[in-house]
PDB file of N, CA and C in Angstrom:
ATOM      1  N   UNK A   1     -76.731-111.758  81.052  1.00  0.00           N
ATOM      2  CA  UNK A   1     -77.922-112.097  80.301  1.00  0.00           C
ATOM      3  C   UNK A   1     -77.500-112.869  79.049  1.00  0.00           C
ATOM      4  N   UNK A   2     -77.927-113.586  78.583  1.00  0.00           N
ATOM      5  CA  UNK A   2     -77.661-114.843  77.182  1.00  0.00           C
ATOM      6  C   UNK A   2     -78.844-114.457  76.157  1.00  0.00           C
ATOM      7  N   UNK A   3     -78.328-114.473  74.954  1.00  0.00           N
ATOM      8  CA  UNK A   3     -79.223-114.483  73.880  1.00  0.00           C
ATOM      9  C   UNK A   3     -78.779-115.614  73.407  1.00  0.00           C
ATOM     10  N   UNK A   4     -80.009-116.380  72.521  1.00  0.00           N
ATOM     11  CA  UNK A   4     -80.315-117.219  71.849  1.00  0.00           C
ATOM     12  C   UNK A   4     -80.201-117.037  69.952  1.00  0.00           C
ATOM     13  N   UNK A   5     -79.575-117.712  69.403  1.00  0.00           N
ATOM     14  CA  UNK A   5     -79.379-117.179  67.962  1.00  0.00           C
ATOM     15  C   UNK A   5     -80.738-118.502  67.223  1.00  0.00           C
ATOM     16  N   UNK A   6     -81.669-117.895  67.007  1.00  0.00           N
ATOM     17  CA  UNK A   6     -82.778-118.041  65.959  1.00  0.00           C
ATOM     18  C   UNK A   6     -82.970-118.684  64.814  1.00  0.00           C
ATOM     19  N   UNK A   7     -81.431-118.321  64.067  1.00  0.00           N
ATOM     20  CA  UNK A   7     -81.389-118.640  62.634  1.00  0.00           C
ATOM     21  C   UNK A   7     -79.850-118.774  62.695  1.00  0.00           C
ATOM     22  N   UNK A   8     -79.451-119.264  61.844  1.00  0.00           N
ATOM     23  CA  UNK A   8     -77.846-119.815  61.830  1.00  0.00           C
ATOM     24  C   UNK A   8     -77.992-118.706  60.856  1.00  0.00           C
ATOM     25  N   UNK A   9     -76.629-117.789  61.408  1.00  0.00           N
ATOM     26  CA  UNK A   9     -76.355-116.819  60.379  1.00  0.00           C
ATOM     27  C   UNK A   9     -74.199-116.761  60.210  1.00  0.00           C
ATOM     28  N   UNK A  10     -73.670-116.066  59.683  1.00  0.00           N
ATOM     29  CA  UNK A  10     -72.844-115.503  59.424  1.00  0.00           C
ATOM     30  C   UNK A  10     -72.765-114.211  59.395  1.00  0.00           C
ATOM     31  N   UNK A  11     -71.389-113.450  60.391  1.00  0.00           N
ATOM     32  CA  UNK A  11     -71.371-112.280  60.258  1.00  0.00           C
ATOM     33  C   UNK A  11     -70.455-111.647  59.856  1.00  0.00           C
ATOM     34  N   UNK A  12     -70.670-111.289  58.534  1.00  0.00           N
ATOM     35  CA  UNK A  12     -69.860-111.396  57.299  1.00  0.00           C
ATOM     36  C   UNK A  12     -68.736-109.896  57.635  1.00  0.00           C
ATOM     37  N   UNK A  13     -69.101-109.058  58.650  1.00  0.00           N
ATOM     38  CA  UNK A  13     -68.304-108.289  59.346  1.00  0.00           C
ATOM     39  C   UNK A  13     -66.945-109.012  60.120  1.00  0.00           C
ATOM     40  N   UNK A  14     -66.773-109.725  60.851  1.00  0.00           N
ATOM     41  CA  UNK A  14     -66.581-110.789  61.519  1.00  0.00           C
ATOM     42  C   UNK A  14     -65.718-112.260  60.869  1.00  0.00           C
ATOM     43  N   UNK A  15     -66.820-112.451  59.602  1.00  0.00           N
ATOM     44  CA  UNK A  15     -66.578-113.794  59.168  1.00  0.00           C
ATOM     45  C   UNK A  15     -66.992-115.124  60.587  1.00  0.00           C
ATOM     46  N   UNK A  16     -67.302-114.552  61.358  1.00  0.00           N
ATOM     47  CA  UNK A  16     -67.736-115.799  62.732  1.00  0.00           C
ATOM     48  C   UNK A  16     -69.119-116.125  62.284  1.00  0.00           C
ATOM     49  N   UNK A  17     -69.471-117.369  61.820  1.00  0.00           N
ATOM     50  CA  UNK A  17     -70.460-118.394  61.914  1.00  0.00           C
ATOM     51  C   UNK A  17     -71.144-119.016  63.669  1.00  0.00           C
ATOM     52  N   UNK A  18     -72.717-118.225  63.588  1.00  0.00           N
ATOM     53  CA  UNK A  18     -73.642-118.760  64.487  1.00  0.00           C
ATOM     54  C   UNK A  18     -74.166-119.521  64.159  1.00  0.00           C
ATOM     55  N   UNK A  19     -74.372-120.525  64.740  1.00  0.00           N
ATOM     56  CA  UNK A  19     -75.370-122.066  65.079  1.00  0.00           C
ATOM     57  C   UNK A  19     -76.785-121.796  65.245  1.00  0.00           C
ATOM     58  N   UNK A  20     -77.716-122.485  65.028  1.00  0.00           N
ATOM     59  CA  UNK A  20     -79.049-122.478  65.627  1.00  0.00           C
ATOM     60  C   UNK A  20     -78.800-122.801  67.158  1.00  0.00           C
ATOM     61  N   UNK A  21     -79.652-122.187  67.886  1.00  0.00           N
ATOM     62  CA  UNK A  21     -79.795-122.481  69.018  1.00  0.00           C
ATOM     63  C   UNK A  21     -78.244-122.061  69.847  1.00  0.00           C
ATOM     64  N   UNK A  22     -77.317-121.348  69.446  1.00  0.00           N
ATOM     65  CA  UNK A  22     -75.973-121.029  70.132  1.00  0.00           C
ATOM     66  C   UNK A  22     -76.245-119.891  71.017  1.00  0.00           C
ATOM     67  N   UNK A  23     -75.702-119.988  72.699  1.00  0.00           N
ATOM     68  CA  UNK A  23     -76.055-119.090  73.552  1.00  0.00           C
ATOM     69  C   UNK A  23     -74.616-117.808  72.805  1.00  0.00           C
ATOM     70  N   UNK A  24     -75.473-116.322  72.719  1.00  0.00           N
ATOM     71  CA  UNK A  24     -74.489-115.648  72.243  1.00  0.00           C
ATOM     72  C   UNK A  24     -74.369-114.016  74.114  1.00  0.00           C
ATOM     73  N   UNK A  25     -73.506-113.896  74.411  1.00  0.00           N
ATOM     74  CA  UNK A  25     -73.393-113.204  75.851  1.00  0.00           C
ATOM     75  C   UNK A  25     -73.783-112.110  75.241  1.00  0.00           C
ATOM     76  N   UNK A  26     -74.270-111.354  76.929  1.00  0.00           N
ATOM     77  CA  UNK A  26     -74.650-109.738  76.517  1.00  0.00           C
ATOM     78  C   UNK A  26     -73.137-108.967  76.576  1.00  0.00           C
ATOM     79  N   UNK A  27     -71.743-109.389  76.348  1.00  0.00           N
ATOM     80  CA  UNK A  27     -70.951-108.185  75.911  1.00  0.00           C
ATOM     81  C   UNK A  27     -70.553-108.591  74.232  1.00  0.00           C
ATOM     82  N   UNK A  28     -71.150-109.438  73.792  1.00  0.00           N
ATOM     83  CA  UNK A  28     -71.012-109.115  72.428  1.00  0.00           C
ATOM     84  C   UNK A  28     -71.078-107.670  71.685  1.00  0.00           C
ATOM     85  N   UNK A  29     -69.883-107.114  71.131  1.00  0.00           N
ATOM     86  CA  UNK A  29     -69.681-106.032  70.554  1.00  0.00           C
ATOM     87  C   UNK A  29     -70.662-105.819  69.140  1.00  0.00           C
ATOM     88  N   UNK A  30     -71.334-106.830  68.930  1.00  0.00           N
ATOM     89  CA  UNK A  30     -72.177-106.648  67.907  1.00  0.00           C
ATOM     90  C   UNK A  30     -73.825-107.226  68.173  1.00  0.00           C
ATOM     91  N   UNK A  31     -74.064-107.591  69.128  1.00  0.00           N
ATOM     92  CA  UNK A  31     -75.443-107.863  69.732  1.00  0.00           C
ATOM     93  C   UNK A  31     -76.410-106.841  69.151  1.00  0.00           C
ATOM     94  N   UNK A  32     -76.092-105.598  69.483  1.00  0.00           N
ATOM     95  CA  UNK A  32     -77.426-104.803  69.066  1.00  0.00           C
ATOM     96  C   UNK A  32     -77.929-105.152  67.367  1.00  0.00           C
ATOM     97  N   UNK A  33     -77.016-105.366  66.397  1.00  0.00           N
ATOM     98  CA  UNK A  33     -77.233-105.529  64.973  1.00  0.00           C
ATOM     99  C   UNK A  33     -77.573-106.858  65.386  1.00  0.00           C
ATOM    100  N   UNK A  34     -77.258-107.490  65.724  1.00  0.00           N
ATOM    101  CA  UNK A  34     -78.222-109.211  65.507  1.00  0.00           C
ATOM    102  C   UNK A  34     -79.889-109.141  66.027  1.00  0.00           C
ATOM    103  N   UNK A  35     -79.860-108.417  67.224  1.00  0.00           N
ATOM    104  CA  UNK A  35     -81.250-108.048  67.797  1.00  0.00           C
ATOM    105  C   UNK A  35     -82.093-107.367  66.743  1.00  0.00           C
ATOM    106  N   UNK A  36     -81.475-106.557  66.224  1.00  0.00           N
ATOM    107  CA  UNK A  36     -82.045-105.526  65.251  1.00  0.00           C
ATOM    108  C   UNK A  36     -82.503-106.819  63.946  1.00  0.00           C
ATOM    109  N   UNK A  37     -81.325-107.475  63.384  1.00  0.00           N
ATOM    110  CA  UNK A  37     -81.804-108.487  62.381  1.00  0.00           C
ATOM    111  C   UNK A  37     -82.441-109.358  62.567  1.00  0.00           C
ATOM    112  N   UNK A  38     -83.241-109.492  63.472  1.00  0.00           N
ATOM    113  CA  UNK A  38     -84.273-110.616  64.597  1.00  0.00           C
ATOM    114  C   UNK A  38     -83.437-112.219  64.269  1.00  0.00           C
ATOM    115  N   UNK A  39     -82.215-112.131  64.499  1.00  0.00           N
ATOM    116  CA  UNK A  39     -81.383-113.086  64.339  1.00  0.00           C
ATOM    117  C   UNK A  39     -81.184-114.307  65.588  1.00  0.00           C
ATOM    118  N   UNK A  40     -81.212-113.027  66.776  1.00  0.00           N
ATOM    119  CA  UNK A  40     -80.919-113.592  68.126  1.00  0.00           C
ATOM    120  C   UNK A  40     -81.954-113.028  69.235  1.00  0.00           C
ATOM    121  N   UNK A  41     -82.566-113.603  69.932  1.00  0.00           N
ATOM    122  CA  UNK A  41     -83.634-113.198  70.975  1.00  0.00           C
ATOM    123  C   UNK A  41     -83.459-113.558  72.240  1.00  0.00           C
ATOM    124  N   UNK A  42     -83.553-112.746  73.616  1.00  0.00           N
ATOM    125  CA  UNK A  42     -83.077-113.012  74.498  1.00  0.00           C
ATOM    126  C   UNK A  42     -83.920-114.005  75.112  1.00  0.00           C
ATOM    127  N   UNK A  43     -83.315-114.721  75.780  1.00  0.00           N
ATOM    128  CA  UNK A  43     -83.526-115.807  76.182  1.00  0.00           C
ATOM    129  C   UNK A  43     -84.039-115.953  77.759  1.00  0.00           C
ATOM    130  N   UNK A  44     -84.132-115.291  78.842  1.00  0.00           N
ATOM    131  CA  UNK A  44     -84.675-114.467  79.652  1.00  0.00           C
ATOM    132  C   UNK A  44     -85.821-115.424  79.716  1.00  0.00           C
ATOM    133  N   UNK A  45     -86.449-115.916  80.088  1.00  0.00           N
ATOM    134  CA  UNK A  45     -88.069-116.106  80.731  1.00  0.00           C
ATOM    135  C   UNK A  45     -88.608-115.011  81.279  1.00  0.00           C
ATOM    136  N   UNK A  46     -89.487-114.521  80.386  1.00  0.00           N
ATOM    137  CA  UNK A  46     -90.661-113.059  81.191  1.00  0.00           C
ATOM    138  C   UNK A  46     -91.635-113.796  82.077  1.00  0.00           C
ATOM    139  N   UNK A  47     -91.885-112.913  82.823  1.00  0.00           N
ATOM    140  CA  UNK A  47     -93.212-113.219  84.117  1.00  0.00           C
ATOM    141  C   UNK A  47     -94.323-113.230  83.165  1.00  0.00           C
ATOM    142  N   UNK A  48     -94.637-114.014  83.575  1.00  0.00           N
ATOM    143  CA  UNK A  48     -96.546-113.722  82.983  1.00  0.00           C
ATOM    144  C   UNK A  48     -97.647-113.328  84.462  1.00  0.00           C
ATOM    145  N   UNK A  49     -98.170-112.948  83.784  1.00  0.00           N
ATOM    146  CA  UNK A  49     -99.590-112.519  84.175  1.00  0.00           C
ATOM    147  C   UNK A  49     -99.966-113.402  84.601  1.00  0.00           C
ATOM    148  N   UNK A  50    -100.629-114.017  86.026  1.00  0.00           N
ATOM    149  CA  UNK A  50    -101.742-115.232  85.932  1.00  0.00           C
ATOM    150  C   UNK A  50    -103.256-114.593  86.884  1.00  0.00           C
ATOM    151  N   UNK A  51    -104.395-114.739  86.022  1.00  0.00           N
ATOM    152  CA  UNK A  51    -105.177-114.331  86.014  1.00  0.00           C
ATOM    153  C   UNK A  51    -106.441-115.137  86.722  1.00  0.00           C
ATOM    154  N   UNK A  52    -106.958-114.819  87.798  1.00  0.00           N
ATOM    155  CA  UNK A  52    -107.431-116.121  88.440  1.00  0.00           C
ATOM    156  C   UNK A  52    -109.062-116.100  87.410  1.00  0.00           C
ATOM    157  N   UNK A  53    -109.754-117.141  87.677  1.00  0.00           N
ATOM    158  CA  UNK A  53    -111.164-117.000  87.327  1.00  0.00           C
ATOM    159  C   UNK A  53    -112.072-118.262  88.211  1.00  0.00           C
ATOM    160  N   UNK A  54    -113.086-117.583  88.316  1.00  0.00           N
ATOM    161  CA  UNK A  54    -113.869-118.870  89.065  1.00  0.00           C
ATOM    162  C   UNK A  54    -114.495-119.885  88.483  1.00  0.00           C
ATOM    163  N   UNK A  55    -114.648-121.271  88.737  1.00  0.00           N
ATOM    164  CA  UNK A  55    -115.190-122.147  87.812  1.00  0.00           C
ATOM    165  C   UNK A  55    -116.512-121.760  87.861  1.00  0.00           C
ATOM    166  N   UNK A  56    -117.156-122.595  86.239  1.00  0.00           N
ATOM    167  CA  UNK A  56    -118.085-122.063  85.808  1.00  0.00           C
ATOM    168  C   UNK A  56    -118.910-120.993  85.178  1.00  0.00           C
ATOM    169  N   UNK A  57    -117.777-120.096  84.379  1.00  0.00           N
ATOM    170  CA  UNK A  57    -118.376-118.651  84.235  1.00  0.00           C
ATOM    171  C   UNK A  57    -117.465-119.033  82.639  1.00  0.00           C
TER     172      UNK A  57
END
């Protein structure tokens, strides 16, 4: 699974500098704290719903 980094951050734990838009992997040892800092969001396409309706209503 790939997360997406949001905001160009630094992880001053680390000292490693993220990019906007840098794919970051799900065994990153520190993923859960970036998720948590809404830093990085997975990148995943969810299903949607499609909802029929009839024309005219």
């Amino acid at each position: 699974m790939a997360y997406r980094v949001v905001s160009g951050f630094q992880d001053t734990e680390t000292g490693v500098f993220y990019d906007i838009h840098e794919v970051i992997d799900d065994k990153n040892k520190n993923l859960k704290k970036y998720l948590d800092a809404g830093v990085v969001v997975d990148d995943v396409p969810k299903k949607k719903e499609v909802k029929k309706t009839e024309k005219g209503e």
